[in-house]
Structures are given as structure tokens and as C-alpha cells.
Protein backbone atom coordinates (compact mmCIF):
# COMPACT_ATOMS: atom_id res chain seq x y z
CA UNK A 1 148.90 40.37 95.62
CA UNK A 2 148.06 43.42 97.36
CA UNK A 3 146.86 42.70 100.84
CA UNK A 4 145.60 46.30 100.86
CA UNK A 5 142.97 45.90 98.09
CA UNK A 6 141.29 43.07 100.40
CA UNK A 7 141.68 44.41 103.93
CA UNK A 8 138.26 44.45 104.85
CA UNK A 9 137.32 41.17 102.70
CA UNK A 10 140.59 39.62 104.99
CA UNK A 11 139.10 41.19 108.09
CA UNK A 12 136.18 38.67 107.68
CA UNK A 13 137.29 35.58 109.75
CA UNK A 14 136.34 33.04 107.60
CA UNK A 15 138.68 34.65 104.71
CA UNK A 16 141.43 35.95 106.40
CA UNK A 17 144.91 36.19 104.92
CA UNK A 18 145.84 32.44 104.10
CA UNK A 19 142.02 31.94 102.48
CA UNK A 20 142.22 35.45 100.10
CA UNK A 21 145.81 33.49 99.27
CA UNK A 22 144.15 30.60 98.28
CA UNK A 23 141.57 32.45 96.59
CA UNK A 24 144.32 33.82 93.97
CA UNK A 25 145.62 30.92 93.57
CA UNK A 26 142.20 29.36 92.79
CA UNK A 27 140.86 28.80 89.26
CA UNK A 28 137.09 29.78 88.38
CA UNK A 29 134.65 29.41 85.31
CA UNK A 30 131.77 31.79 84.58
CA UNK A 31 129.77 30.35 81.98
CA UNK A 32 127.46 32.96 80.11
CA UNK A 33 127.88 36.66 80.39
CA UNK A 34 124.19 38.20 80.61
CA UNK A 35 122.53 39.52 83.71
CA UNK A 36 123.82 36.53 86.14
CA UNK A 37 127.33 36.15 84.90
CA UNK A 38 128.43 39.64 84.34
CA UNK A 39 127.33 40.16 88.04
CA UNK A 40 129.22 36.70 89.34
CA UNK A 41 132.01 37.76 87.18
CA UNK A 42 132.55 41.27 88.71
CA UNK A 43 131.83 39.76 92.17
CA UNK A 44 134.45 37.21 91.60
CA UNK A 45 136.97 39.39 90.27
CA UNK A 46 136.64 42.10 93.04
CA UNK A 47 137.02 39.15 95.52
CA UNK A 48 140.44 38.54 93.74
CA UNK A 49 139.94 34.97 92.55
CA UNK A 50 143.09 34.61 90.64
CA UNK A 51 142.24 33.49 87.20
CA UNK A 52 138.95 33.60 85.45
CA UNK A 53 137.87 32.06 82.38
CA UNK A 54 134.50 33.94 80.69
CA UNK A 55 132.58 32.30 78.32
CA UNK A 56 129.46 33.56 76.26
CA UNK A 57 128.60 32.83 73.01
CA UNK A 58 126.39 36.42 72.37
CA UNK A 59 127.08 40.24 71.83
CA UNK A 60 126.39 42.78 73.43
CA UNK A 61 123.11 44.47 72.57
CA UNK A 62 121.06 47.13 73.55
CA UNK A 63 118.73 45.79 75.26
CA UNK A 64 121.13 44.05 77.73
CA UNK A 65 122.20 47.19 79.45
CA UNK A 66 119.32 47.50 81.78
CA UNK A 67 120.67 44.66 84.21
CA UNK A 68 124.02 43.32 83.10
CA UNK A 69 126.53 45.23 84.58
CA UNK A 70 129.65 44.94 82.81
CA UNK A 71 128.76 46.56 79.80
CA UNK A 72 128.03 50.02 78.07
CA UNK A 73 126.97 51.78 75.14
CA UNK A 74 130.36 51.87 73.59
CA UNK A 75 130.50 47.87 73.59
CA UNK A 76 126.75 47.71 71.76
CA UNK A 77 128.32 50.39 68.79
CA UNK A 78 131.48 48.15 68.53
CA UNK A 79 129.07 44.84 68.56
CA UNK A 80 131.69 43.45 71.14
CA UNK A 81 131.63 39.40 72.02
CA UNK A 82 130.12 39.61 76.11
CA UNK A 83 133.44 37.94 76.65
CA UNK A 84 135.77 40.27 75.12
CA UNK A 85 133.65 43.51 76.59
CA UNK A 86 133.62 41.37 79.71
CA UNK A 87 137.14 41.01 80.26
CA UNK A 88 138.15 44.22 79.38
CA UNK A 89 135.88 46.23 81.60
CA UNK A 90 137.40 43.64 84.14
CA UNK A 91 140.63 44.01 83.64
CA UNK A 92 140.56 47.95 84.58
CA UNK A 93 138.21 46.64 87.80
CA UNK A 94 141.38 44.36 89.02
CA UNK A 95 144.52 43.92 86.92
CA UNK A 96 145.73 41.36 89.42
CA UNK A 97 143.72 38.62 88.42
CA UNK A 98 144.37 36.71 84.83
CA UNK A 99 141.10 36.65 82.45
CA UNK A 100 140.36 34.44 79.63
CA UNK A 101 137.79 35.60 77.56
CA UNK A 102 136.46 32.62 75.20
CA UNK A 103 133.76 33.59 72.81
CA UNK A 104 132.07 29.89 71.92
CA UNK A 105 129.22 28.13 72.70
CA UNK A 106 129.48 24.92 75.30
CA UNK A 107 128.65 21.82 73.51
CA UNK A 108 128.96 17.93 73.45
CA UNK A 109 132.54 18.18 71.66
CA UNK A 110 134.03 21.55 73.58
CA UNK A 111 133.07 21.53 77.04
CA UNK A 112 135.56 19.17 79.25
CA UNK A 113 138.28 21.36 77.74
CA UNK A 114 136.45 24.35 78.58
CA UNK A 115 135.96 23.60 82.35
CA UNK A 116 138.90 21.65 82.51
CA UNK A 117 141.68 22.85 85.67
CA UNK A 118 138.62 24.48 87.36
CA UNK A 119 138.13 24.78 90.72
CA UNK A 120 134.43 25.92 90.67
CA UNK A 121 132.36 25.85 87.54
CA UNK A 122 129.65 29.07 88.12
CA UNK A 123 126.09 29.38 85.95
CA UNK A 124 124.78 32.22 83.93
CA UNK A 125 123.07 30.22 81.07
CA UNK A 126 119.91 31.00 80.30
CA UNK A 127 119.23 27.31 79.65
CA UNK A 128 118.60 23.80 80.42
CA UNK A 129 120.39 22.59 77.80
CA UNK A 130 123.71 24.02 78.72
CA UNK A 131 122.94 23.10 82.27
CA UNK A 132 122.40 19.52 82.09
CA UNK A 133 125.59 19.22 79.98
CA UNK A 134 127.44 21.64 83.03
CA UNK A 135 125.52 18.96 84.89
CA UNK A 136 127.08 15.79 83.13
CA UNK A 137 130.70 17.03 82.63
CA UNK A 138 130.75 18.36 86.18
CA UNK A 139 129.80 15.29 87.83
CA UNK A 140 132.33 13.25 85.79
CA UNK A 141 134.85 15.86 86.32
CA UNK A 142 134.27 16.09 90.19
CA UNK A 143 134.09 19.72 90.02
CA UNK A 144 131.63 21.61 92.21
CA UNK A 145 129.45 23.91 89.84
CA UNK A 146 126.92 26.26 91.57
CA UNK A 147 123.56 26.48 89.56
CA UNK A 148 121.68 30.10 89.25
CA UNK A 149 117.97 31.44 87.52
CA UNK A 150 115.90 34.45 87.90
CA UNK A 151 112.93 35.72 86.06
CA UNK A 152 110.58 38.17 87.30
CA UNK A 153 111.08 39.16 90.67
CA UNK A 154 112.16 35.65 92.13
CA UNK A 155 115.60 33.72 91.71
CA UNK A 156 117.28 30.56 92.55
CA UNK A 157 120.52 29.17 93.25
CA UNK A 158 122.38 25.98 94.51
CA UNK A 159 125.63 24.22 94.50
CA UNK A 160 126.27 20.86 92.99
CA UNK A 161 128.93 18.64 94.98
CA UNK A 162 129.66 16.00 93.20
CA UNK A 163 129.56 12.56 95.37
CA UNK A 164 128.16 14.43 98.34
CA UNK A 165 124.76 15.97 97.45
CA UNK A 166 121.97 16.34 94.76
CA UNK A 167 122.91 17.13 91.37
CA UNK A 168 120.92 19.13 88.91
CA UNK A 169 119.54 16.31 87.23
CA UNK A 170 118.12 15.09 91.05
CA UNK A 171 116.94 18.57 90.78
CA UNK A 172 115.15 18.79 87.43
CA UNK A 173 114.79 15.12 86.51
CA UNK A 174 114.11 16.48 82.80
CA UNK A 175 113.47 19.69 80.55
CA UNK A 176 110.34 20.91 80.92
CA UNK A 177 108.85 21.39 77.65
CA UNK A 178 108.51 24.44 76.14
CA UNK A 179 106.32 27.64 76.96
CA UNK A 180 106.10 25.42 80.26
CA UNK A 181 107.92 27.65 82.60
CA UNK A 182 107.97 31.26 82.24
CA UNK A 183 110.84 33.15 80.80
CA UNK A 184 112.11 36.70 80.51
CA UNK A 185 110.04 37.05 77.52
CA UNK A 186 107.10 36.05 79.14
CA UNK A 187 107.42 37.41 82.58
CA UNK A 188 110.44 39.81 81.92
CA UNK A 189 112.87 40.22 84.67
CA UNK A 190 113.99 42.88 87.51
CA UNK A 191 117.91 43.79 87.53
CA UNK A 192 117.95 43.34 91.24
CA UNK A 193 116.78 39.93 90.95
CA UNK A 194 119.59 39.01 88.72
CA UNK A 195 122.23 40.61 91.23
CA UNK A 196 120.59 38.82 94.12
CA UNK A 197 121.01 35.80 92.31
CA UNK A 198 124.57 36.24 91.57
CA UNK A 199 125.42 37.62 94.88
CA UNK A 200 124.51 34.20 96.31
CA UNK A 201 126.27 32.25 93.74
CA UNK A 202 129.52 34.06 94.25
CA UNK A 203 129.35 33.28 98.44
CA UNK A 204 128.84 29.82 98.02
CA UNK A 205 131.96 29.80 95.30
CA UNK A 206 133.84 31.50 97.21
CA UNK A 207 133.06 28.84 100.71
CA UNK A 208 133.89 26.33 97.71
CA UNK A 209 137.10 27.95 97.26
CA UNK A 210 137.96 28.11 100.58
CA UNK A 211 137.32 24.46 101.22
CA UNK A 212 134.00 25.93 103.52
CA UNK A 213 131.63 23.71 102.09
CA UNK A 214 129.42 22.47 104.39
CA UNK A 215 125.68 21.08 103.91
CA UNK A 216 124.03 24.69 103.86
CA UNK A 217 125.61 25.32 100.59
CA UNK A 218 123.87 22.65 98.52
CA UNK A 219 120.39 23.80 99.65
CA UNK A 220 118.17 25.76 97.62
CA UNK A 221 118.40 29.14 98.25
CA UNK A 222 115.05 31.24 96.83
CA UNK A 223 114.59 34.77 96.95
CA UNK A 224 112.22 37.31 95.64
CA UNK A 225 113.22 40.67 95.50
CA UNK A 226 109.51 42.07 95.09
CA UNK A 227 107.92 40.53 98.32
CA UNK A 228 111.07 40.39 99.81
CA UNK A 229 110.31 36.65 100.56
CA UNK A 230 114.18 34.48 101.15
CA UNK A 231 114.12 30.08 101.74
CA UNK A 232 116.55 27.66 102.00
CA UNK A 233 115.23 24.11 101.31
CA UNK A 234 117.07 21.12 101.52
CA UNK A 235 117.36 19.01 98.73
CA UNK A 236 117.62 15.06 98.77
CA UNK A 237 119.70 12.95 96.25
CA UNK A 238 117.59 10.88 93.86
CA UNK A 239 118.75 7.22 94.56
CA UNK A 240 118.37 6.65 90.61
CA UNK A 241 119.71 9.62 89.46
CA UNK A 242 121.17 8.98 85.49
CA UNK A 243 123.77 11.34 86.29
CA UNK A 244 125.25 11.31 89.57
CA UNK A 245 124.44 7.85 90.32
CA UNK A 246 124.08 6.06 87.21
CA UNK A 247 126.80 7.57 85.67
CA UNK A 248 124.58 7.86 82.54
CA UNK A 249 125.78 11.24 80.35
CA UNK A 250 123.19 11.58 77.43
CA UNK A 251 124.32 15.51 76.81
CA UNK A 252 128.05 15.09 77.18
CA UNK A 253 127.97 12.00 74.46
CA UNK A 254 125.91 14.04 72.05
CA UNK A 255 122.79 12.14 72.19
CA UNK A 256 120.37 15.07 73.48
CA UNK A 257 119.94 18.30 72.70
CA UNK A 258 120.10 20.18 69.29
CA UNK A 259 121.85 22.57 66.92
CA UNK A 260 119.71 24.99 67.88
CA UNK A 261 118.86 27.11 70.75
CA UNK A 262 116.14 30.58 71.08
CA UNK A 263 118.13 33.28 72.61
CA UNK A 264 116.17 34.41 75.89
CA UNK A 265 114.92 37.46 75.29
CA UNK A 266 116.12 38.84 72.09
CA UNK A 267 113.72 37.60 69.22
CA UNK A 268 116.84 35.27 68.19
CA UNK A 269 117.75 31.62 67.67
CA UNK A 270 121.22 30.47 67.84
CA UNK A 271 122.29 27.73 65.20
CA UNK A 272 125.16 25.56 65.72
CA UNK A 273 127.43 23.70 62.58
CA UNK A 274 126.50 20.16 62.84
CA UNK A 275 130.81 19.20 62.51
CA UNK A 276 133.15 21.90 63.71
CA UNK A 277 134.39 24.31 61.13
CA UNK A 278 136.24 27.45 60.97
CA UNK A 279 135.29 30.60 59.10
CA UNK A 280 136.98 33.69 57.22
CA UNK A 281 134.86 36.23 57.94
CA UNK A 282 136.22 38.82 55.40
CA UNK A 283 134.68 35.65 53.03
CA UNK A 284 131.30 35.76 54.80
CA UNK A 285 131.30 39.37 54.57
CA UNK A 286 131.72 39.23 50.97
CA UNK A 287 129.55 36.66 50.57
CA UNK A 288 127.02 38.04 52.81
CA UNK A 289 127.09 41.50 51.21
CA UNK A 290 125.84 39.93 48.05
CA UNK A 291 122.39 39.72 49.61
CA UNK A 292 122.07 42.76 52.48
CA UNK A 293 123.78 45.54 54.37
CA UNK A 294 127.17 43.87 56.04
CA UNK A 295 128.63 45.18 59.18
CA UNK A 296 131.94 43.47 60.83
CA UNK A 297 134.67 43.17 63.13
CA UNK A 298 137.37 41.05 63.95
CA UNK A 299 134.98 38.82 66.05
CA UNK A 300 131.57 38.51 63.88
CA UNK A 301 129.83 39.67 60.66
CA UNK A 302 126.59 41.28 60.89
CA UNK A 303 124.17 40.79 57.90
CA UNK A 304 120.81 42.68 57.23
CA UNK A 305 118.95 40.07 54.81
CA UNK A 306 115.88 41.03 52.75
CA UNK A 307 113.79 39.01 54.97
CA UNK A 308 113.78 41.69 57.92
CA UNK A 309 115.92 39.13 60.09
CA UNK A 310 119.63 39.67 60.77
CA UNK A 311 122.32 37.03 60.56
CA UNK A 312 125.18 37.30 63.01
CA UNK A 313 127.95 35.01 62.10
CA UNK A 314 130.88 33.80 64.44
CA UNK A 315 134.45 32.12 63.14
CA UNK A 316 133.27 28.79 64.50
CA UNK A 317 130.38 28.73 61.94
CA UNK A 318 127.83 29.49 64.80
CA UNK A 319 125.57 31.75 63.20
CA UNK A 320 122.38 33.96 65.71
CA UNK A 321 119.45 34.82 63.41
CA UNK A 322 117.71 37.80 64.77
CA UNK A 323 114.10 37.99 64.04
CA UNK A 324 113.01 34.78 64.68
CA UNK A 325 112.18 32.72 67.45
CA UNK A 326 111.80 29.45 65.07
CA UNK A 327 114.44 27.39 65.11
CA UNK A 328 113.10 25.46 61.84
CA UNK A 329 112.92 29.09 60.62
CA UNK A 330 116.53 29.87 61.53
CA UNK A 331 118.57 26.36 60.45
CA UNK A 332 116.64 27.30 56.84
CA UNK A 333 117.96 30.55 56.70
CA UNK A 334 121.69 29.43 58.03
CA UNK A 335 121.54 27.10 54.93
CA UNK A 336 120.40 29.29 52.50
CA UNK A 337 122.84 32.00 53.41
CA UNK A 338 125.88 29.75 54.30
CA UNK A 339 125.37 26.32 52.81
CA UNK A 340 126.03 24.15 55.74
């Protein structure tokens, strides 16, 4: 490690030289890659956190480039995984630190390996879905995960301890239903909101990280970068909780949520193989090119169907269907065109 890369970050006294030690020799997880976790993600690597796993389960598109950070046109003509274009633009931003790029979707039967050997869990879904199974596999786990969200102008954040404070599920006792909350469809989004966001996600991992933890970092931290408004509320446990107190993991067994999920923001719906399988997609892209104009790499196929949608298809047999915000609409489609 190269003390000189992280003078000024050591000069900070609650850092110094034994904590930016510790910190590469500490083990983080960014999961999703948009406009929060391409921010944590560079934040985290410049701080030198010594090995970072990326997951995402999208590609970068052109309409991501307006707030998420690690990414450029190049990576939109090569249809790059967020995690591959991620790591790469990383690894020229510090070579010190070891990336592992995993291009998957979290789910019932992946995510304990996923997370598993991390020291901090940190959130850039775009869901509630992924986080209440972050949530369940966290607090089982005893790893701290820090939640983040933004839309608009305003953004959350708040760190999950497990045993010590309020979960997420004390939080958000269940998923609101949908078209409840607003979205960045609905109300769109400001970059500076999401790099607000992330900036406080990556200080509290990083007190996490250097064992700093103190009751300030599980409060709610709320900003909006429009009316420049910032709050910290505390948050209280729920004495019932299902998940941190009950010990009761619904998401992590597989008995909520679905095989499908609408893509914020992109007029897409991501469909999931009911058992795990694994493609060939030289096959799909034969296959596919029966029926439409086929684009490919080594990570995806890219089909243009007659219907107007596209079908983007992934090794694991996860399959995004652009065009559609349906998700009875999508699975149809997903059968017709792959028969599963």
C-alpha cells in the first residue's frame, strides 16, 4: 500500500495510518451499479478499501450517463454488464485494491454466497425487494449493511447493525404497494442527489470499517439537494420486528417476492428462471435471430423482436424485456421466445 496515495485521507485523525491499514485489509460489497453504487463504488475504491465485490444485474445504457459516474459512451456501444464497465474504469482509478465484478441478480438461492466474508454490505438497489432480502441475510449473517434512496431532489440513508439498532424491516414494516411512492419515472431524479446519497453511505462504511460505529450512524440521515434541507432522526427498534427479532426470513427462504422485477427507469422488466439454468448464448443468438435483429457479446444477447420490445438475455437465463413495464407482459414474452 502506498501511504502516499492516502496522505491527506491519513491526516484525518480518525483514519490515520493503522485505520487506512485496516481499511485494505477490509472486505466490502456494493450491491447495484446505477447512480448510488457507481458513486459508493468510486468513493470506496479511492478510500482504498482493499477488496470490492460489484454486483448489478443491468447494462449500461444511454440513458444512465447523466448521473452514474463510472461509465461512458464507449461502455453503452459495447453493451457492457455495469459490473464489468464498473470494475474496469476502477481498476485504472486504483490498481491497489482487488475487484470482483459479478454480473447476477441477488435472489433467495444466491445471496449468502454473494455477501458472504463481507465486512460491510453497501445499497444501490433500486428496490424493496432486493432490500428486504439484503435485510434478511444481513441480519442472519451479522453483517452491518448501510441502506441508501434518492428520487427527485431528496435522499436517504442509514446503517443497519445487526443486534444493536433498527433494521430495515423496523424501518419499512412492508412494501408499499405499487405507484404508492414515487419513483424516478414519476418524479425523475437530480445527479447530485444520488452523489449526496452515496457520499453518506460511504462515511458511515467506512466508521463501520474502522470499528467507529457509534449510535449517530444508525440514524436517518435525509437530505435534499434542492432546498438544501439535511436531518438526522433517530430510529427505534420495533420490539416485534419479523426480522431482527423474530428471526422470521420470508425473502431469504423464497416465500416472497417474484420472478419478476420493472427496471426503474428504463421502460423494462427483468424476468428471472424459476430453477437456475445456464445458457449458450451463441444458441440464443441463433435462436433469437430466427425472429429479429441479434446483437451480442460475450456477456448478453440483444434481440430486436417484431413486437417493438427488445429481449436482453444473460447466461443465467435472466432475460430484461425492454418495452414493457408489465411484468405479465414480459414472463409471456420470455416464454414465447425461450421456452422456460
Amino acid at each position: 500500500m502506498r501511504h502516499s496515495r492516502y496522505s491527506r485521507q491519513i491526516l484525518f485523525p480518525e483514519v490515520g495510518l493503522a485505520g487506512q491499514e485496516r481499511l485494505a485489509g477490509s472486505t466490502a460489497v456494493v450491491v447495484g451499479l446505477g447512480a448510488l453504487g457507481s458513486g459508493v463504488a468510486d468513493l470506496l475504491a479511492r478510500a482504498g478499501v482493499g477488496r470490492i465485490r460489484l454486483i448489478d444485474r443491468d447494462y449500461v445504457d444511454e440513458s444512465n450517463l447523466g448521473r452514474q459516474t463510472l461509465y461512458d459512451e464507449e461502455d453503452c456501444r459495447q453493451m457492457l454488464p455495469k459490473a464489468v464497465a464498473a470494475a474496469r474504469r476502477l481498476r485504472e482509478v486504483n490498481s491497489e485494491v482487488e475487484y470482483e465484478p459479478r454480473v447476477q441478480d441477488l435472489n433467495a438461492r444466491n445471496v449468502e454466497e454473494a455477501i458472504r466474508g463481507a465486512d460491510v454490505v453497501v445499497d444501490g438497489s433500486d428496490n424493496f425487494e432486493t432490500r428486504y432480502l439484503l435485510n434478511e441475510t444481513c441480519v442472519k449473517q451479522g453483517i452491518p449493511w448501510v441502506y441508501g434512496a434518492c428520487v427527485g431532489s431528496v435522499g436517504m440513508s442509514f446503517t443497519v447493525l445487526p443486534g444493536v439498532g433498527p433494521c430495515f424491516r423496523c424501518f419499512v414494516p412492508q412494501s408499499p404497494a405499487p405507484g404508492e411512492l414515487p419513483t424516478c419515472d414519476t418524479a425523475g431524479i437530480l445527479s447530485p442527489a444520488a452523489s449526496a446519497v452515496a457520499a453518506l453511505e460511504v462515511a458511515q462504511a467506512l466508521r463501520l470499517l474502522l470499528a467507529k460505529a457509534d449510535d449517530a450512524v444508525t440514524r436517518l440521515k435525509y437530505v435534499d439537494v434542492w432546498s438544501g434541507e439535511l436531518l438526522a432522526l433517530a430510529l427505534a427498534r420495533d420490539p416485534y420486528c419479523p426480522s431482527c427479532v423474530r428471526g422470521e426470513f420470508p425473502y431469504l427462504e423464497g416465500e416472497a417476492g417474484s420472478g419478476t422485477t420493472v427496471m426503474c427507469g428504463r421502460d423494462m422488466v427483468q424476468v428471472v428462471p424459476r430453477v437456475p439454468v445456464s445458457l449458450s448464448l451463441v444458441q440464443v443468438a441463433e435462436k433469437l435471430g430466427r425472429v429479429g435483429a441479434v446483437t451480442c457479446n460475450e456477456f448478453l444477447v440483444r434481440a430486436t423482436l417484431e413486437e417493438g420490445v427488445e429481449l436482453i438475455v444473460f447466461p443465467d437465463g435472466r432475460a430484461l424485456v425492454k418495452g414493457t413495464t408489465r411484468p405479465g407482459v414480459a414472463r409471456a414474452l420470455y416464454a414465447r421466445y425461450l421456452g422456460m
